[in-house]
PDB file of N, CA and C in Angstrom:
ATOM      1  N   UNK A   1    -144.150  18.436  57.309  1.00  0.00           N
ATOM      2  CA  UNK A   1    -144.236  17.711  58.552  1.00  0.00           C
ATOM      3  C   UNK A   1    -144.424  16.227  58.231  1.00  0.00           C
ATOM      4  N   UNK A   2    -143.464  15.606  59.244  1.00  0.00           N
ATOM      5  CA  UNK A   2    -144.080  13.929  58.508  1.00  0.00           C
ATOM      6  C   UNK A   2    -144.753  13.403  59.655  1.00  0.00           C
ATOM      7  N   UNK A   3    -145.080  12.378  59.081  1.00  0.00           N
ATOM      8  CA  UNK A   3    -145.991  11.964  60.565  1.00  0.00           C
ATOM      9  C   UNK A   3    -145.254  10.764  60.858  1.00  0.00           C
ATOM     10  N   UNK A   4    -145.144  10.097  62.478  1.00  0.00           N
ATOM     11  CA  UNK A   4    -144.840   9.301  62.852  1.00  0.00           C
ATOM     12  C   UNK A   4    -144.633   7.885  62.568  1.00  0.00           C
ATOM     13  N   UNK A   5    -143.958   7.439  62.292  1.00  0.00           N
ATOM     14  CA  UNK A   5    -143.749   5.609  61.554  1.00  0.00           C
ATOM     15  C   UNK A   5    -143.965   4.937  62.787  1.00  0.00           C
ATOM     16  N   UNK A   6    -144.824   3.652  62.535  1.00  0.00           N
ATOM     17  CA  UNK A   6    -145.241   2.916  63.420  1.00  0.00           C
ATOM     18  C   UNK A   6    -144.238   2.052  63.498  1.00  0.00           C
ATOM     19  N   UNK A   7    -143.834   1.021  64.738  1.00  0.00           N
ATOM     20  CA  UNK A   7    -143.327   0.320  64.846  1.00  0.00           C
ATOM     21  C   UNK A   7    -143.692  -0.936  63.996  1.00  0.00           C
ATOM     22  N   UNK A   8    -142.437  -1.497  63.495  1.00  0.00           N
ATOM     23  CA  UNK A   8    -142.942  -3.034  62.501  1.00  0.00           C
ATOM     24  C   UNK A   8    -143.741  -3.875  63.636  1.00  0.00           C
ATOM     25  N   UNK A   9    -144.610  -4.361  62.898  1.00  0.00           N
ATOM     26  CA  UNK A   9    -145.488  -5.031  63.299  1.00  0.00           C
ATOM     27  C   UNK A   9    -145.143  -7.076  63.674  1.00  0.00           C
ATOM     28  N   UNK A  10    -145.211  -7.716  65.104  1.00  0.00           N
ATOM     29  CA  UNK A  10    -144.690  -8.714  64.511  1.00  0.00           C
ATOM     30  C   UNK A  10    -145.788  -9.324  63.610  1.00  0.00           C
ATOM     31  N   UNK A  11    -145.527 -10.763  63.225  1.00  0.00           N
ATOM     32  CA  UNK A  11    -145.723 -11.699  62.484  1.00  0.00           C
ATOM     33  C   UNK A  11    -147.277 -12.409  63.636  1.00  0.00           C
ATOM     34  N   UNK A  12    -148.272 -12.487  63.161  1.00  0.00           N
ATOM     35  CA  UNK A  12    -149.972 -12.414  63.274  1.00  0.00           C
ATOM     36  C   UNK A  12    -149.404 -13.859  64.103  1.00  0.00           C
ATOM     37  N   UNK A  13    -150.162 -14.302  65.120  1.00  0.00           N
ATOM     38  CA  UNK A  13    -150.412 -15.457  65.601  1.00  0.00           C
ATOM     39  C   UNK A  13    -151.162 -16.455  65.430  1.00  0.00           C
ATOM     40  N   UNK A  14    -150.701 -17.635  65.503  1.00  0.00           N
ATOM     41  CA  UNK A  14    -151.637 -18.186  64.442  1.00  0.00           C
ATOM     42  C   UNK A  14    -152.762 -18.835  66.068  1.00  0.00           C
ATOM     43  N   UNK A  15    -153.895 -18.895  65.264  1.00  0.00           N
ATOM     44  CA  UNK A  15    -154.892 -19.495  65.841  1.00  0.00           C
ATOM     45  C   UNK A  15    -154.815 -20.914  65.804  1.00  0.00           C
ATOM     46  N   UNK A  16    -154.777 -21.696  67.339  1.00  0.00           N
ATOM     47  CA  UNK A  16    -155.276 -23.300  67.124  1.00  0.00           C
ATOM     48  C   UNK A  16    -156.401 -23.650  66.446  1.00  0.00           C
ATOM     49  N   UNK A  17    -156.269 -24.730  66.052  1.00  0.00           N
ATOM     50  CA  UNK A  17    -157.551 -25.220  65.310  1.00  0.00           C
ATOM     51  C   UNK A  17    -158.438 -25.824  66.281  1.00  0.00           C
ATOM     52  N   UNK A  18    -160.036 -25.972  66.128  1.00  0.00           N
ATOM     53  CA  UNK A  18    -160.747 -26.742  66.826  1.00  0.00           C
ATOM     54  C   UNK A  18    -160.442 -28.027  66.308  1.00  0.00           C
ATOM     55  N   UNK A  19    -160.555 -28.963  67.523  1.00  0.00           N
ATOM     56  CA  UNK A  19    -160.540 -30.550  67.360  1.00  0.00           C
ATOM     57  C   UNK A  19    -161.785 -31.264  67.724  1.00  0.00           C
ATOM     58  N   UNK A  20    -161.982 -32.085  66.606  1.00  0.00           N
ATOM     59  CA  UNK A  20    -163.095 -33.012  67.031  1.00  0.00           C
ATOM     60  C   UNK A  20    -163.032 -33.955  68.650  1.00  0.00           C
ATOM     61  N   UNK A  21    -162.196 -34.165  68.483  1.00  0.00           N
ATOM     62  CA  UNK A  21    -161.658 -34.606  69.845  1.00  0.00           C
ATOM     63  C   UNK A  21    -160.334 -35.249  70.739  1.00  0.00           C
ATOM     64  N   UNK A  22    -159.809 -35.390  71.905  1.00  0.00           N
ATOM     65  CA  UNK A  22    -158.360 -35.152  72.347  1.00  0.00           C
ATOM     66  C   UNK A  22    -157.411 -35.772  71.502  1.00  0.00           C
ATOM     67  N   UNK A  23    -157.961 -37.504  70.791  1.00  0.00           N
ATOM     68  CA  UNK A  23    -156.565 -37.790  70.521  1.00  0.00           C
ATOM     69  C   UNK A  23    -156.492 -37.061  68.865  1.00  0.00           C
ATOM     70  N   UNK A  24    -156.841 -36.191  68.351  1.00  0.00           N
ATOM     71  CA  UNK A  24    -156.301 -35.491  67.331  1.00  0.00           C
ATOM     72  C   UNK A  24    -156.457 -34.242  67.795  1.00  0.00           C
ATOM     73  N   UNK A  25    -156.172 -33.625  69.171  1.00  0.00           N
ATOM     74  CA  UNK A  25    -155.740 -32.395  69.552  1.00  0.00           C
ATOM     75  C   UNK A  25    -154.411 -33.170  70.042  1.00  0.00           C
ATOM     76  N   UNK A  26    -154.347 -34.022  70.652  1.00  0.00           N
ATOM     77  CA  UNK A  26    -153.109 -34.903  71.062  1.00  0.00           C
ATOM     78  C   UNK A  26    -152.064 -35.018  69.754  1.00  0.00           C
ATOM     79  N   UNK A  27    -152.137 -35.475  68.553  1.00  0.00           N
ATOM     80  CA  UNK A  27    -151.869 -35.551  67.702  1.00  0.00           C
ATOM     81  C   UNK A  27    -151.225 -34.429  66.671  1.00  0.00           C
ATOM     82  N   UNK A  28    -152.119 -33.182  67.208  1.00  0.00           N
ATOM     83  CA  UNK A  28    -151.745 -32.215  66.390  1.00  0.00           C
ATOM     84  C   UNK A  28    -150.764 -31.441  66.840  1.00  0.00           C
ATOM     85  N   UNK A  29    -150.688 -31.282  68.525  1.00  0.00           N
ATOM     86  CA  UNK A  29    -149.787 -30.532  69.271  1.00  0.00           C
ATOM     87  C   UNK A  29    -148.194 -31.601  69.269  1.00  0.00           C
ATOM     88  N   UNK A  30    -148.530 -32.980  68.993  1.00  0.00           N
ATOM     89  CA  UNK A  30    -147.288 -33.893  69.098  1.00  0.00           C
ATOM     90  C   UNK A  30    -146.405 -32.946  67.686  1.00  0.00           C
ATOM     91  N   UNK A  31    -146.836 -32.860  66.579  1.00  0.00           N
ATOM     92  CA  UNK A  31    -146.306 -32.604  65.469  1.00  0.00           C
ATOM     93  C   UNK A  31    -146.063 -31.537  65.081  1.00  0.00           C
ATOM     94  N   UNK A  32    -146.928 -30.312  65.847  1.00  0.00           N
ATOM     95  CA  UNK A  32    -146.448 -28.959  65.746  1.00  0.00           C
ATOM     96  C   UNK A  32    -145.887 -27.795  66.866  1.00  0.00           C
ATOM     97  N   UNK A  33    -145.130 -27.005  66.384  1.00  0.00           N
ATOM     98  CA  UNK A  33    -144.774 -26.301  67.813  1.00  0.00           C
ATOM     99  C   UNK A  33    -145.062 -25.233  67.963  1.00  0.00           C
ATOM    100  N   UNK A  34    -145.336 -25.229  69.164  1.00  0.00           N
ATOM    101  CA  UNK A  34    -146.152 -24.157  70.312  1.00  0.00           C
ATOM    102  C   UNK A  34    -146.096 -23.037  69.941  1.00  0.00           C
ATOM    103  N   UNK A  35    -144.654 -22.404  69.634  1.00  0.00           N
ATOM    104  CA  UNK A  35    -144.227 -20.787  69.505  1.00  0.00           C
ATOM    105  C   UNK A  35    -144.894 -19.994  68.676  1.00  0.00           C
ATOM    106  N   UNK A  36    -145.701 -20.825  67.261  1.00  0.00           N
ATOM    107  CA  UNK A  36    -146.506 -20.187  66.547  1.00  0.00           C
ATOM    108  C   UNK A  36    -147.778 -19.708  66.903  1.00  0.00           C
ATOM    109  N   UNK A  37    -148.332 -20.251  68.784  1.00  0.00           N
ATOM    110  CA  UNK A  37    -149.462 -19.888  69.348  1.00  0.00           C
ATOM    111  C   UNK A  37    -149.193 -19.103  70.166  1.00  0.00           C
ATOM    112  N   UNK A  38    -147.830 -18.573  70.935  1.00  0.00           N
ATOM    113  CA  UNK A  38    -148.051 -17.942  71.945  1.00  0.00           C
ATOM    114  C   UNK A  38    -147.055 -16.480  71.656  1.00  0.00           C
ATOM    115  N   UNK A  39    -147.654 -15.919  72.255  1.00  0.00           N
ATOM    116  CA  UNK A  39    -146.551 -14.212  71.862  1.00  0.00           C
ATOM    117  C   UNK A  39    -146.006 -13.833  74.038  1.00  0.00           C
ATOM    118  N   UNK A  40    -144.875 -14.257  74.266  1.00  0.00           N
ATOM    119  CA  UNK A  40    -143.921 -14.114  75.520  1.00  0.00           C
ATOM    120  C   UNK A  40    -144.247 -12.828  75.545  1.00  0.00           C
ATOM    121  N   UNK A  41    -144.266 -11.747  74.696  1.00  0.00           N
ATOM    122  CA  UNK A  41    -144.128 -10.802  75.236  1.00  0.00           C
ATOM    123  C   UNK A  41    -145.187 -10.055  75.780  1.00  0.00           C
ATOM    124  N   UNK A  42    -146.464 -10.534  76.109  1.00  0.00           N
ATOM    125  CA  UNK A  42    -147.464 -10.936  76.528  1.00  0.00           C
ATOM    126  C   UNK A  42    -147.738 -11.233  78.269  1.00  0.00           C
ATOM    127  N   UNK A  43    -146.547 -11.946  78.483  1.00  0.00           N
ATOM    128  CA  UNK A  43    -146.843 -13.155  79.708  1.00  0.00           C
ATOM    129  C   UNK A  43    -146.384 -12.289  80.560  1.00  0.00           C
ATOM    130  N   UNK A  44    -147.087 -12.324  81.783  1.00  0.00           N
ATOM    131  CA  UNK A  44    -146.698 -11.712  83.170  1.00  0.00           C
ATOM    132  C   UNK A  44    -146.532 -12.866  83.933  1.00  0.00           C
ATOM    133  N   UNK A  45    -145.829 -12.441  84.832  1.00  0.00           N
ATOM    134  CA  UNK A  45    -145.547 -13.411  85.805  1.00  0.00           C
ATOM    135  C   UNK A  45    -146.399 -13.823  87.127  1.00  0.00           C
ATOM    136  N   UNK A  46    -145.949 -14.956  87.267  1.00  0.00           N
ATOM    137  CA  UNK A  46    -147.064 -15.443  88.341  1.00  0.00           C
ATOM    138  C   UNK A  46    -146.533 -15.380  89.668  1.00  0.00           C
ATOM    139  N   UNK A  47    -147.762 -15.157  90.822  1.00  0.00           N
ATOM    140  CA  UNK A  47    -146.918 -15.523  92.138  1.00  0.00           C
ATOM    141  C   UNK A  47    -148.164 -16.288  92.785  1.00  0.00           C
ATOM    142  N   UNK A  48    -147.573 -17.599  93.525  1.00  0.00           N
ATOM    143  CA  UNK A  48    -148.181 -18.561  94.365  1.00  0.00           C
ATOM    144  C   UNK A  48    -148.158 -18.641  95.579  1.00  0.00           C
ATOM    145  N   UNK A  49    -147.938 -17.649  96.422  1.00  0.00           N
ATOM    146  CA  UNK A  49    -147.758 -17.475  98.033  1.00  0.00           C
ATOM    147  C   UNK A  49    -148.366 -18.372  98.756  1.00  0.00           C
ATOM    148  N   UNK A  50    -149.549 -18.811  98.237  1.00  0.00           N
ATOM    149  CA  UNK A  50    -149.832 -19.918  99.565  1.00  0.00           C
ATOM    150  C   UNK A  50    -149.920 -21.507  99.222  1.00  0.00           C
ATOM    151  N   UNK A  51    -149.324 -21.779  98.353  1.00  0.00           N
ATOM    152  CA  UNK A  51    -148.474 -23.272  98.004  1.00  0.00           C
ATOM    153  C   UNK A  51    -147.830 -24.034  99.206  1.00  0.00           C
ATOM    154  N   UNK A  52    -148.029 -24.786  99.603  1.00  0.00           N
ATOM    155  CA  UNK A  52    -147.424 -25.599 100.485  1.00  0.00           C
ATOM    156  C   UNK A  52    -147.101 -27.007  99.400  1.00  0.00           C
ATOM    157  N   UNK A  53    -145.172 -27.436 100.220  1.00  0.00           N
ATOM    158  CA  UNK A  53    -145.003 -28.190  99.804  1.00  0.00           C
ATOM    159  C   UNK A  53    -146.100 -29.766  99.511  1.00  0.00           C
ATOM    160  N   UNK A  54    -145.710 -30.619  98.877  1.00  0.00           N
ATOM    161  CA  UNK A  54    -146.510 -31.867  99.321  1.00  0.00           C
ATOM    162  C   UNK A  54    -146.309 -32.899 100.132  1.00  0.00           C
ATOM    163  N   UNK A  55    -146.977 -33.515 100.805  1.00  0.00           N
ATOM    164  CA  UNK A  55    -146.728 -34.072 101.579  1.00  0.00           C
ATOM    165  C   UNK A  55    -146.774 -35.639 100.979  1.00  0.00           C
ATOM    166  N   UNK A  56    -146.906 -36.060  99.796  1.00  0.00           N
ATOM    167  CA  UNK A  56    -147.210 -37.511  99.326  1.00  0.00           C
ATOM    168  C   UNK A  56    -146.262 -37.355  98.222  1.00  0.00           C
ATOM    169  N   UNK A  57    -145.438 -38.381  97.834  1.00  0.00           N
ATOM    170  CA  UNK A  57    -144.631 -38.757  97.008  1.00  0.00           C
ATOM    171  C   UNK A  57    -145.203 -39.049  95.904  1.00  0.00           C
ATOM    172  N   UNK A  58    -144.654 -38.648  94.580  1.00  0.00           N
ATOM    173  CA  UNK A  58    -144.955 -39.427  93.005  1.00  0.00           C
ATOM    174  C   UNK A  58    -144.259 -39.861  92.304  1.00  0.00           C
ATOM    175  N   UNK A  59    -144.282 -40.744  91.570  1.00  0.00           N
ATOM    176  CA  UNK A  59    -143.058 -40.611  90.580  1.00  0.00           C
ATOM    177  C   UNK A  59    -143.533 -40.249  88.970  1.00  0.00           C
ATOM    178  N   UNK A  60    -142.035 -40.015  88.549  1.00  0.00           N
ATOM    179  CA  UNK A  60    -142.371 -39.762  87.614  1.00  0.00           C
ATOM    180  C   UNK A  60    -141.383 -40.060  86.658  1.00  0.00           C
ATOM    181  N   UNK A  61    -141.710 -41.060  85.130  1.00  0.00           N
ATOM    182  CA  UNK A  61    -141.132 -42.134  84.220  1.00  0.00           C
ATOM    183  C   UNK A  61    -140.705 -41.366  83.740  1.00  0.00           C
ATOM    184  N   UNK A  62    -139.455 -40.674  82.907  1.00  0.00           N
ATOM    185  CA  UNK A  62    -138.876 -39.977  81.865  1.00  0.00           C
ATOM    186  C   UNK A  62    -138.181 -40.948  80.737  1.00  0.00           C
ATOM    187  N   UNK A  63    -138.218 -40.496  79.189  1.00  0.00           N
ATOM    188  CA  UNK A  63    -137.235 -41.627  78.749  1.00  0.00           C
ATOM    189  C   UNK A  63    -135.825 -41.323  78.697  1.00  0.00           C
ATOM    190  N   UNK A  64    -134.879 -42.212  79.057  1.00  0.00           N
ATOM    191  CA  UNK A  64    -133.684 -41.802  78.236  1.00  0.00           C
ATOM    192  C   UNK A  64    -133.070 -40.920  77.187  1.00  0.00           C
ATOM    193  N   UNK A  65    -132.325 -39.805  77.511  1.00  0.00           N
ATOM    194  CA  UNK A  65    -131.739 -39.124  76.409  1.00  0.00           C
ATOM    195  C   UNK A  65    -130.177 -39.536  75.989  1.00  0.00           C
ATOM    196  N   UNK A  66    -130.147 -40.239  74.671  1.00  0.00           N
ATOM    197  CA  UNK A  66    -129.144 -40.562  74.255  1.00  0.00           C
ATOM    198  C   UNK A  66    -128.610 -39.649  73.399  1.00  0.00           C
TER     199      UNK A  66
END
């Protein structure tokens, strides 16, 4: 009798580091990317039913993509 094979396992998530403070949590997230903190297959979806539009204008600066 054999026994059951587990599914491969993914790849461990890595833990953020603590920061002394924002601008080298600022700093650290500029230079590294996200995907190594979060596992999607995880995420449920959200619902916001009682959102009302806004009523006050903002703007907002983007830079140029060349």
């Amino acid at each position: 009798m054999t026994k059951p094979t587990k599914a491969p396992q993914k790849a461990a998530l890595n833990a953020a580091p603590k920061f002394a403070n924002e601008q080298a949590e600022r700093a650290y997230w500029e230079s590294q990317d996200s995907a190594a903190h979060l596992d999607w297959s995880q995420a449920q979806r959200l619902s916001l039913p009682k959102l009302k539009p806004s009523t006050q204008t903002s703007s907002l600066r983007l830079p140029l993509c060349r």
